[in-house]
Protein backbone atom coordinates (compact mmCIF):
# COMPACT_ATOMS: atom_id res chain seq x y z
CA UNK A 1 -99.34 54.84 178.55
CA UNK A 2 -101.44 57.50 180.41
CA UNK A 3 -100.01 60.61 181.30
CA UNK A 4 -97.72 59.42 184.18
CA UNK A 5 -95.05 60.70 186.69
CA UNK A 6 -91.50 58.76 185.67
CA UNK A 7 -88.54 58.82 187.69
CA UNK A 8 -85.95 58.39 185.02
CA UNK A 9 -82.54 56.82 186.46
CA UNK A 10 -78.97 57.42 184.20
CA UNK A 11 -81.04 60.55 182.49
CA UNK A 12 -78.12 62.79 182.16
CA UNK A 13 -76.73 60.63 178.62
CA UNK A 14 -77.25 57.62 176.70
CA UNK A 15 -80.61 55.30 176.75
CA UNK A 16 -81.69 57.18 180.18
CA UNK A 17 -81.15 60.82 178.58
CA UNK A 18 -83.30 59.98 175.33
CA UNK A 19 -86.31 58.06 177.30
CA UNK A 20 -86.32 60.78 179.89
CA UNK A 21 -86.74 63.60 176.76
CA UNK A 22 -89.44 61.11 174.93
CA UNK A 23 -91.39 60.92 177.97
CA UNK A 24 -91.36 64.84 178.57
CA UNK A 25 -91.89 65.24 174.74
CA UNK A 26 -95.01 63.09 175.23
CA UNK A 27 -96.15 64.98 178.20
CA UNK A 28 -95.12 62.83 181.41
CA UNK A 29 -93.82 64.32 184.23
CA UNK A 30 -90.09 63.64 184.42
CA UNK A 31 -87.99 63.29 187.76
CA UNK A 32 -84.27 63.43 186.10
CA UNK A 33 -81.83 61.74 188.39
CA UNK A 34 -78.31 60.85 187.82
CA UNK A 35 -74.77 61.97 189.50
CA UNK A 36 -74.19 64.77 187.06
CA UNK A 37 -75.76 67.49 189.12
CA UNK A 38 -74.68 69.98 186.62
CA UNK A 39 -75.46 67.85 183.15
CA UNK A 40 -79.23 67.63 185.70
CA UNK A 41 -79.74 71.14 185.88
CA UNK A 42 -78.21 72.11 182.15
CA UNK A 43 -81.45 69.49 181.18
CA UNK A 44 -84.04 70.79 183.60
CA UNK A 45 -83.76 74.32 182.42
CA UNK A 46 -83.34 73.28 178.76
CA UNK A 47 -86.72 71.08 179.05
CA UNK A 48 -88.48 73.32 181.26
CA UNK A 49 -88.51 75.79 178.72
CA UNK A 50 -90.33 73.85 176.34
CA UNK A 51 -92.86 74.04 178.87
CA UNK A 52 -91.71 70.27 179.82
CA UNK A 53 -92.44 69.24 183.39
CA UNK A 54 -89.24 68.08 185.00
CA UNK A 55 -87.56 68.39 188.26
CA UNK A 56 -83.61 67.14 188.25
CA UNK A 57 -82.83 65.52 191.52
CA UNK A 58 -79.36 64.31 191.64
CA UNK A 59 -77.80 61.68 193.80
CA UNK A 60 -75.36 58.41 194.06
CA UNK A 61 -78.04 56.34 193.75
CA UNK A 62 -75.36 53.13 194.72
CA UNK A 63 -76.14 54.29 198.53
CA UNK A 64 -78.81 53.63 199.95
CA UNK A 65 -79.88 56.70 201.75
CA UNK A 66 -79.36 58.76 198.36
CA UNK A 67 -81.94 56.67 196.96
CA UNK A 68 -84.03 57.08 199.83
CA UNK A 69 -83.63 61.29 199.20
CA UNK A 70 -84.27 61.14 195.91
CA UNK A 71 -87.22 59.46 196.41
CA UNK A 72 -88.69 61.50 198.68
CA UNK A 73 -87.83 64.29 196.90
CA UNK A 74 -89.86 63.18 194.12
CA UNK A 75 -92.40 62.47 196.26
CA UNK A 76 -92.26 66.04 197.84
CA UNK A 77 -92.22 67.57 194.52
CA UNK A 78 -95.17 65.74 192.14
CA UNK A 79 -97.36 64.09 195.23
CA UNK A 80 -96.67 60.60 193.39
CA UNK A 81 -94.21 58.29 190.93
CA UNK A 82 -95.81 56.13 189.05
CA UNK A 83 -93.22 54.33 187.15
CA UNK A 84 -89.61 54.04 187.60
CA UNK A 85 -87.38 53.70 184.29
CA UNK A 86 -83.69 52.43 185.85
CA UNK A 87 -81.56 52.79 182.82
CA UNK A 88 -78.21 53.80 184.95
CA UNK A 89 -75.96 51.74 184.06
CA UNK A 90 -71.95 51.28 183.84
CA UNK A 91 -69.90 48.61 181.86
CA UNK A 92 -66.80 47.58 181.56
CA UNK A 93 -64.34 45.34 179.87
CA UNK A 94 -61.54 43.70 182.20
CA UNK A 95 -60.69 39.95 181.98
CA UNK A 96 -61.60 37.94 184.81
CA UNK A 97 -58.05 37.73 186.00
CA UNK A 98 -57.38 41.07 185.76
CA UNK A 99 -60.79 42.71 187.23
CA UNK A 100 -60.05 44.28 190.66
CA UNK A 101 -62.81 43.29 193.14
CA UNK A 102 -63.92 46.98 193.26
CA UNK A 103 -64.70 47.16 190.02
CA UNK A 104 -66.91 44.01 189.86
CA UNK A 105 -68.79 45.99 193.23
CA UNK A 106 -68.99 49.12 191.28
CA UNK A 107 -70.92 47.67 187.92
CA UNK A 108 -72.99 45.28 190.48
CA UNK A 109 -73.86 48.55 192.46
CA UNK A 110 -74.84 50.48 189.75
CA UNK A 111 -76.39 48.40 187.36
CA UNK A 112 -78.38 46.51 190.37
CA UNK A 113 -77.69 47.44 193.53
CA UNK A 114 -79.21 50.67 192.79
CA UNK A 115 -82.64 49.30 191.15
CA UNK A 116 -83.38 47.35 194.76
CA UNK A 117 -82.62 50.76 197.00
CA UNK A 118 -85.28 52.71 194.24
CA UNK A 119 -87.50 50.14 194.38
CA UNK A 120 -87.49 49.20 198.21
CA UNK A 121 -88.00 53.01 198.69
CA UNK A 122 -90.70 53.39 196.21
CA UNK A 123 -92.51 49.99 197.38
CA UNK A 124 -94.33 51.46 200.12
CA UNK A 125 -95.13 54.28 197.79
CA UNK A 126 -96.79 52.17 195.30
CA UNK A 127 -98.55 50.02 197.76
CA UNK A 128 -100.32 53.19 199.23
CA UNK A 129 -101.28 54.21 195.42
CA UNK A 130 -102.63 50.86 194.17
CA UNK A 131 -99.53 50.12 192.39
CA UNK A 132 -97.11 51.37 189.83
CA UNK A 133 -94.10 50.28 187.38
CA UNK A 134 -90.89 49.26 187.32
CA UNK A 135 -89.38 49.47 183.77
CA UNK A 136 -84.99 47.97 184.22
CA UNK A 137 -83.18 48.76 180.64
CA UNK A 138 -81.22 45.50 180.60
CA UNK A 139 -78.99 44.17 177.36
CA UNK A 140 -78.62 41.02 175.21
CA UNK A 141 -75.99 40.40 177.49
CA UNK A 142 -78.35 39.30 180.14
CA UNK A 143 -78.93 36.56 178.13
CA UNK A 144 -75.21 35.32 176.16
CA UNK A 145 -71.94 36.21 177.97
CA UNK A 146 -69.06 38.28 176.40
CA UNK A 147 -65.37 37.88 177.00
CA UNK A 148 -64.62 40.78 179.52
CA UNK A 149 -67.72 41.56 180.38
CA UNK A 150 -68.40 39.43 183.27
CA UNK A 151 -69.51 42.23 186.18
CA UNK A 152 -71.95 43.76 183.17
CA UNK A 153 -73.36 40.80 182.13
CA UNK A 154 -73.85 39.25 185.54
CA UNK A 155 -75.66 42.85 186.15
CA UNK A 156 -77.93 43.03 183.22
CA UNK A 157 -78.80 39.01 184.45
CA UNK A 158 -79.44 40.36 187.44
CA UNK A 159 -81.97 42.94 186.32
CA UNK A 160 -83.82 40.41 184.31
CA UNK A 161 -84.35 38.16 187.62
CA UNK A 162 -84.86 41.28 189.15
């Protein structure tokens, strides 16, 4: 991949954390974005002083208008994204019968909801630029169910549809 400007979702741990430091390592641009606005700016200064070039932005990225701020402050910062890596993600394990209805939102919200509000705000974005990429860090359980997983894996199917 060329030398690119990635908005990294979920970068403050986990899958997002270690694509967000390969793609610095490799000499992208990074936007770091994620709720953690502390764990954000521990990273920033730790990458920025390896000369890495980051900006953390942080935000609830499950409303809309958050997603819409990040975005722009991306935008505001680097002139451009060019690809969008959505690895935020949440999971739990409840039975069916005992998973409260807020909990099945919350999983949807993050694990999907939050890749169309990116994406809608980026579209018009990478229309005006000729294009760009949308990279969703999905699971094998896209693809087979587990017992107790039912919010996850009906998010991760999501993302593949998505």
């Amino acid at each position: 991949m060329d030398k690119k400007i990635a908005l990294v979702t979920g970068a403050t741990s986990g899958i997002g954390e270690a694509i967000a430091r390969r793609l610095a390592q490799e000499h992208h641009t990074v936007v770091l974005t994620g709720r953690n606005a502390k764990r954000l700016q521990t990273m920033e200064r730790e990458m920025a002083k390896r000369g890495q070039r980051v900006v953390a932005i942080a935000g609830d990225l499950t409303r809309e208008e958050e997603a819409q701020k990040v975005v722009a402050e991306a935008l505001r910062t680097f002139g451009a994204v060019e690809v969008l890596v959505h690895s935020a993600g949440l999971f739990r394990v409840t039975r069916l019968e005992d998973s409260p209805a807020e909990e099945f939102r919350s999983v949807m919200d993050t694990n999907l909801t939050s890749l169309f509000f990116l994406s809608r705000a980026l579209l018009p974005h990478f229309t005006k630029q000729g294009g760009g990429h949308i990279v969703a860090v999905s699971s094998v359980a896209a693809r087979k169910g587990f017992p107790g997983e039912t919010a996850y894996c009906a998010s991760k199917w999501g993302l593949m549809g998505f």
